[in-house]
Protein backbone atom coordinates (compact mmCIF):
# COMPACT_ATOMS: atom_id res chain seq x y z
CA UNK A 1 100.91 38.34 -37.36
CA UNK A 2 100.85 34.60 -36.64
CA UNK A 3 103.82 33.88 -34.64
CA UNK A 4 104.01 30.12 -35.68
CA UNK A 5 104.21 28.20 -39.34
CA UNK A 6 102.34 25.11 -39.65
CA UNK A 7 104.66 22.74 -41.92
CA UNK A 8 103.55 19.67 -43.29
CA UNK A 9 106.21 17.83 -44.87
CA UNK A 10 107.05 13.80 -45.13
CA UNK A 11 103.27 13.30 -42.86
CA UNK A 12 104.78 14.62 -40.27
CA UNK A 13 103.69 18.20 -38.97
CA UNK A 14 105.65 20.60 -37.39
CA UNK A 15 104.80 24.18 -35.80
CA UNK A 16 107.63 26.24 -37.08
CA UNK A 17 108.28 29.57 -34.85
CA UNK A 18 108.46 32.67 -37.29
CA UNK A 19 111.54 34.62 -36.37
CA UNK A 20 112.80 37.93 -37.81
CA UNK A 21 116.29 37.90 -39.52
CA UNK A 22 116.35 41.13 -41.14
CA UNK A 23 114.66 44.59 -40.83
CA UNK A 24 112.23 43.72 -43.86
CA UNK A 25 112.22 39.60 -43.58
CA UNK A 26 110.49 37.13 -41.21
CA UNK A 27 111.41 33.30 -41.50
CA UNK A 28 110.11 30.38 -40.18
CA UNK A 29 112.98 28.33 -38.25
CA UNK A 30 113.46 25.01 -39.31
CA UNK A 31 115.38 23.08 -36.90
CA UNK A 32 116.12 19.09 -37.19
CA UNK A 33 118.48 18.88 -35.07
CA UNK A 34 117.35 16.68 -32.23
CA UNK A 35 113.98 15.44 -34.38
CA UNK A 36 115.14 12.21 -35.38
CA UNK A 37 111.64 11.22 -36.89
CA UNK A 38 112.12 14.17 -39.03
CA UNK A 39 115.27 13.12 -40.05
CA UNK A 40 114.56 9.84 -40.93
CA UNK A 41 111.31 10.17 -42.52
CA UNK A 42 113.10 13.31 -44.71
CA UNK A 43 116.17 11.34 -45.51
CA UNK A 44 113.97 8.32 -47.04
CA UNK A 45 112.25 11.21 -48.78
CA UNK A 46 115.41 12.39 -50.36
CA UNK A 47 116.74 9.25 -51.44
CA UNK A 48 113.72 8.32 -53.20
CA UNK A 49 114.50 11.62 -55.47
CA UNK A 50 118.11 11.34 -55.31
CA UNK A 51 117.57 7.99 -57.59
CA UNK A 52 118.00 10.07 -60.64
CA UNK A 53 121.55 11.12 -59.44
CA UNK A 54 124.20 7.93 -60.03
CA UNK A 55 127.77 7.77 -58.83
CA UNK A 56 127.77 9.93 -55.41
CA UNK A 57 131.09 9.03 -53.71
CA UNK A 58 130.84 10.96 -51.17
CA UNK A 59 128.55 13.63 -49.23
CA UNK A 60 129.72 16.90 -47.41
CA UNK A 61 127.59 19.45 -45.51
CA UNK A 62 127.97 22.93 -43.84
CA UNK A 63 128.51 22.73 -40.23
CA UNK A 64 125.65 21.96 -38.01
CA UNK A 65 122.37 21.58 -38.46
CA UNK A 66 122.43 19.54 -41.67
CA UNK A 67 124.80 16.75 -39.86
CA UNK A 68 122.45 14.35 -39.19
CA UNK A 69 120.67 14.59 -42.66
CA UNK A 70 123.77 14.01 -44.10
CA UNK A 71 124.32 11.32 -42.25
CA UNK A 72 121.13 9.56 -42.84
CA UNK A 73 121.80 9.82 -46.09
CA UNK A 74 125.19 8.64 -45.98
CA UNK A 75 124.14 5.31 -44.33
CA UNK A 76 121.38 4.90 -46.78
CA UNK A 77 123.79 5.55 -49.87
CA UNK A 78 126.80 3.52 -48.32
CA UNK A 79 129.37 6.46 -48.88
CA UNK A 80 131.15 8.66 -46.31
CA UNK A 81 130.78 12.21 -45.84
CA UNK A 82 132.60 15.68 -44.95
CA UNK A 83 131.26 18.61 -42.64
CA UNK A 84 132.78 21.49 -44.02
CA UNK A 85 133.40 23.43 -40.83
CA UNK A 86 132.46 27.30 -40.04
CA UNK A 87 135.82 28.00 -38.34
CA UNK A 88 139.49 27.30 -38.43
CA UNK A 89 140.58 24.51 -35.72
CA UNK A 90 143.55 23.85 -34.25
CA UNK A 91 143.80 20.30 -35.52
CA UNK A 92 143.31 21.49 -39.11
CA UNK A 93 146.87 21.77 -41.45
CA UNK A 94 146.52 23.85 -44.44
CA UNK A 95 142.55 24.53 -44.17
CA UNK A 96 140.93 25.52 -47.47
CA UNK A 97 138.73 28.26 -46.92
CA UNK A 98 136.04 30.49 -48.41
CA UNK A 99 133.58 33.60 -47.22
CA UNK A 100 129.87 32.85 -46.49
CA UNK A 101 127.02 35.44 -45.59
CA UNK A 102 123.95 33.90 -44.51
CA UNK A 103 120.84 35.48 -43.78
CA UNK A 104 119.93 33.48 -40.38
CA UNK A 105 123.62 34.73 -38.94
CA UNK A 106 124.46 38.07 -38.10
CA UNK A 107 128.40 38.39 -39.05
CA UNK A 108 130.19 36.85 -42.29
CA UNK A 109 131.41 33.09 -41.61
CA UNK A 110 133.65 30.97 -43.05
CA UNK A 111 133.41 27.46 -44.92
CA UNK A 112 136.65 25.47 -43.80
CA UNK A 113 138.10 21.70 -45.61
CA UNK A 114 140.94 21.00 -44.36
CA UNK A 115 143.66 18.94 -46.09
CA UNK A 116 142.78 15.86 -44.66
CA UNK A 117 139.36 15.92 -45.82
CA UNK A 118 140.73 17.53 -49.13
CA UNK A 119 142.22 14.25 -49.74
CA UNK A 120 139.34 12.30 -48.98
CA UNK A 121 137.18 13.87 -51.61
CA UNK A 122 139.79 14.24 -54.27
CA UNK A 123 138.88 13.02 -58.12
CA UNK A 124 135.26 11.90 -56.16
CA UNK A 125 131.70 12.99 -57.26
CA UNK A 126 130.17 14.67 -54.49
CA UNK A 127 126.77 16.02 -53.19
CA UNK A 128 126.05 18.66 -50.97
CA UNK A 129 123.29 18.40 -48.34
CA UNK A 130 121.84 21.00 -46.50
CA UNK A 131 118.69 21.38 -43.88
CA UNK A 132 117.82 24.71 -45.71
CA UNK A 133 118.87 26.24 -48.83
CA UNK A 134 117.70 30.53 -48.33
CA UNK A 135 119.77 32.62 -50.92
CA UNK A 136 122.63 29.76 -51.76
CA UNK A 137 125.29 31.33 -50.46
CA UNK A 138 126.28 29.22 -48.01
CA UNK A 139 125.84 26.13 -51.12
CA UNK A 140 128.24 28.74 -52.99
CA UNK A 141 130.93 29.11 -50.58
CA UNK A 142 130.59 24.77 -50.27
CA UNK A 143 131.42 24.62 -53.91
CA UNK A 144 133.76 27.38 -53.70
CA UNK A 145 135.70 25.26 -51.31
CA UNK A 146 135.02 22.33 -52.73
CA UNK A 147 136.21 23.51 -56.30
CA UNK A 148 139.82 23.85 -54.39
CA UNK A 149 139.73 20.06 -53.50
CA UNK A 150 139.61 18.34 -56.96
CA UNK A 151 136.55 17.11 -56.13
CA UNK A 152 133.40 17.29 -59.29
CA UNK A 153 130.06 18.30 -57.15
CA UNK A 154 127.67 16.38 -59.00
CA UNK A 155 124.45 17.20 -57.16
CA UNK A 156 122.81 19.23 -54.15
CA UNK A 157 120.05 18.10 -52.01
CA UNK A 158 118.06 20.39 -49.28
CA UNK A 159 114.57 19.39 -46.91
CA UNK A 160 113.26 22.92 -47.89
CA UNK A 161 113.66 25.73 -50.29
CA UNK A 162 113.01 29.15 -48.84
CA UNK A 163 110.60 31.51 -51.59
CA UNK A 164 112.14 34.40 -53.27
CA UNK A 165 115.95 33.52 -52.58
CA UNK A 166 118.33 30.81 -54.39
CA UNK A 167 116.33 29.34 -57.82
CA UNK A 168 116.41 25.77 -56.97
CA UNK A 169 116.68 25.08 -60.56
CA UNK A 170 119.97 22.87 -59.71
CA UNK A 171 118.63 22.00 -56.14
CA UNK A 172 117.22 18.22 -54.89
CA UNK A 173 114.55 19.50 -51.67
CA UNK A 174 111.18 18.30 -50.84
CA UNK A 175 109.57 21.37 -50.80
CA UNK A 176 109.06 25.31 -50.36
CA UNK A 177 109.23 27.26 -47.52
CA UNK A 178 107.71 30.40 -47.52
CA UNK A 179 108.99 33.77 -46.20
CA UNK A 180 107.64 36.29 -44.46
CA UNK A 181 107.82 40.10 -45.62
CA UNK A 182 107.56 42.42 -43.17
């Protein structure tokens, strides 16, 4: 088997290392954290198809490798945005919390708002942003948390869509990602 992906996304290319994340599946990690030209080139990318999406107040993302997407796209919408965290801190007062299985971590997380950032996105249309959408559940447990917060999620936007997990059908990405069978 080829240990490497070749992906070709925004004109740039990138050699993706395939890594197994179950007994059966093989993915090929996609990592922008630390690629800024893939972040930028990817976040113009996004906004050019987020056009059809009007009245985003705000943007929040899972905690940590879709940060600096989201924050791209934040300073190319002009709104503010919310990292919904994967843990309870000590700073947080009443966090708002939800379960999250994902298939690139080993052990059940959690999503975590807390009330400060509850406030924040109170009566405001939101979208989600995320590196990689795989089998949603990580979007699900955002909205699950987000639902909590009186906020209305209005759209979701991902880089990359893995094959054979979450539909896309409500998802804003620039393309498919394959997976690997094993």
């Amino acid at each position: 088997m080829n240990e490497h992906y070749e992906l070709n996304i925004c004109g740039l290319r990138r050699s993706l290392k395939k890594v197994q994340v179950a007994p059966n599946l093989v993915i090929a990690s996609f990592v922008m954290l630390g690629d800024t030209q893939m972040i930028e080139k990817c976040a113009d990318a996004l906004i050019e198809k987020m056009k059809v999406i009007s009245g985003i107040d705000m943007l929040v993302c899972p905690e940590a490798k879709g940060i600096p997407l989201t924050h791209a796209l934040a300073v190319r919408l002009g709104v503010d945005y919310v990292v919904a965290r994967k843990s309870v801190k000590g700073y947080m007062e009443n966090p708002i919390t939800s379960e999250v299985k994902s298939i690139t971590t080993t052990e059940k997380q959690i999503i975590v708002i807390d009330e400060t950032d509850a406030a924040k996105l109170k009566g405001k249309s939101v979208c989600v942003v995320d590196d990689v959408v795989s089998t949603g559940g990580s979007l699900r447990s955002v909205e699950d948390v987000l639902a909590k917060t009186g906020c209305n999620v209005i759209s979701k936007v991902a880089v990359l869509l893995e094959e054979g997990g979450y539909s896309g059908e409500d998802l804003i990405y620039l393309q498919k990602l394959p997976v690997f069978p094993v």
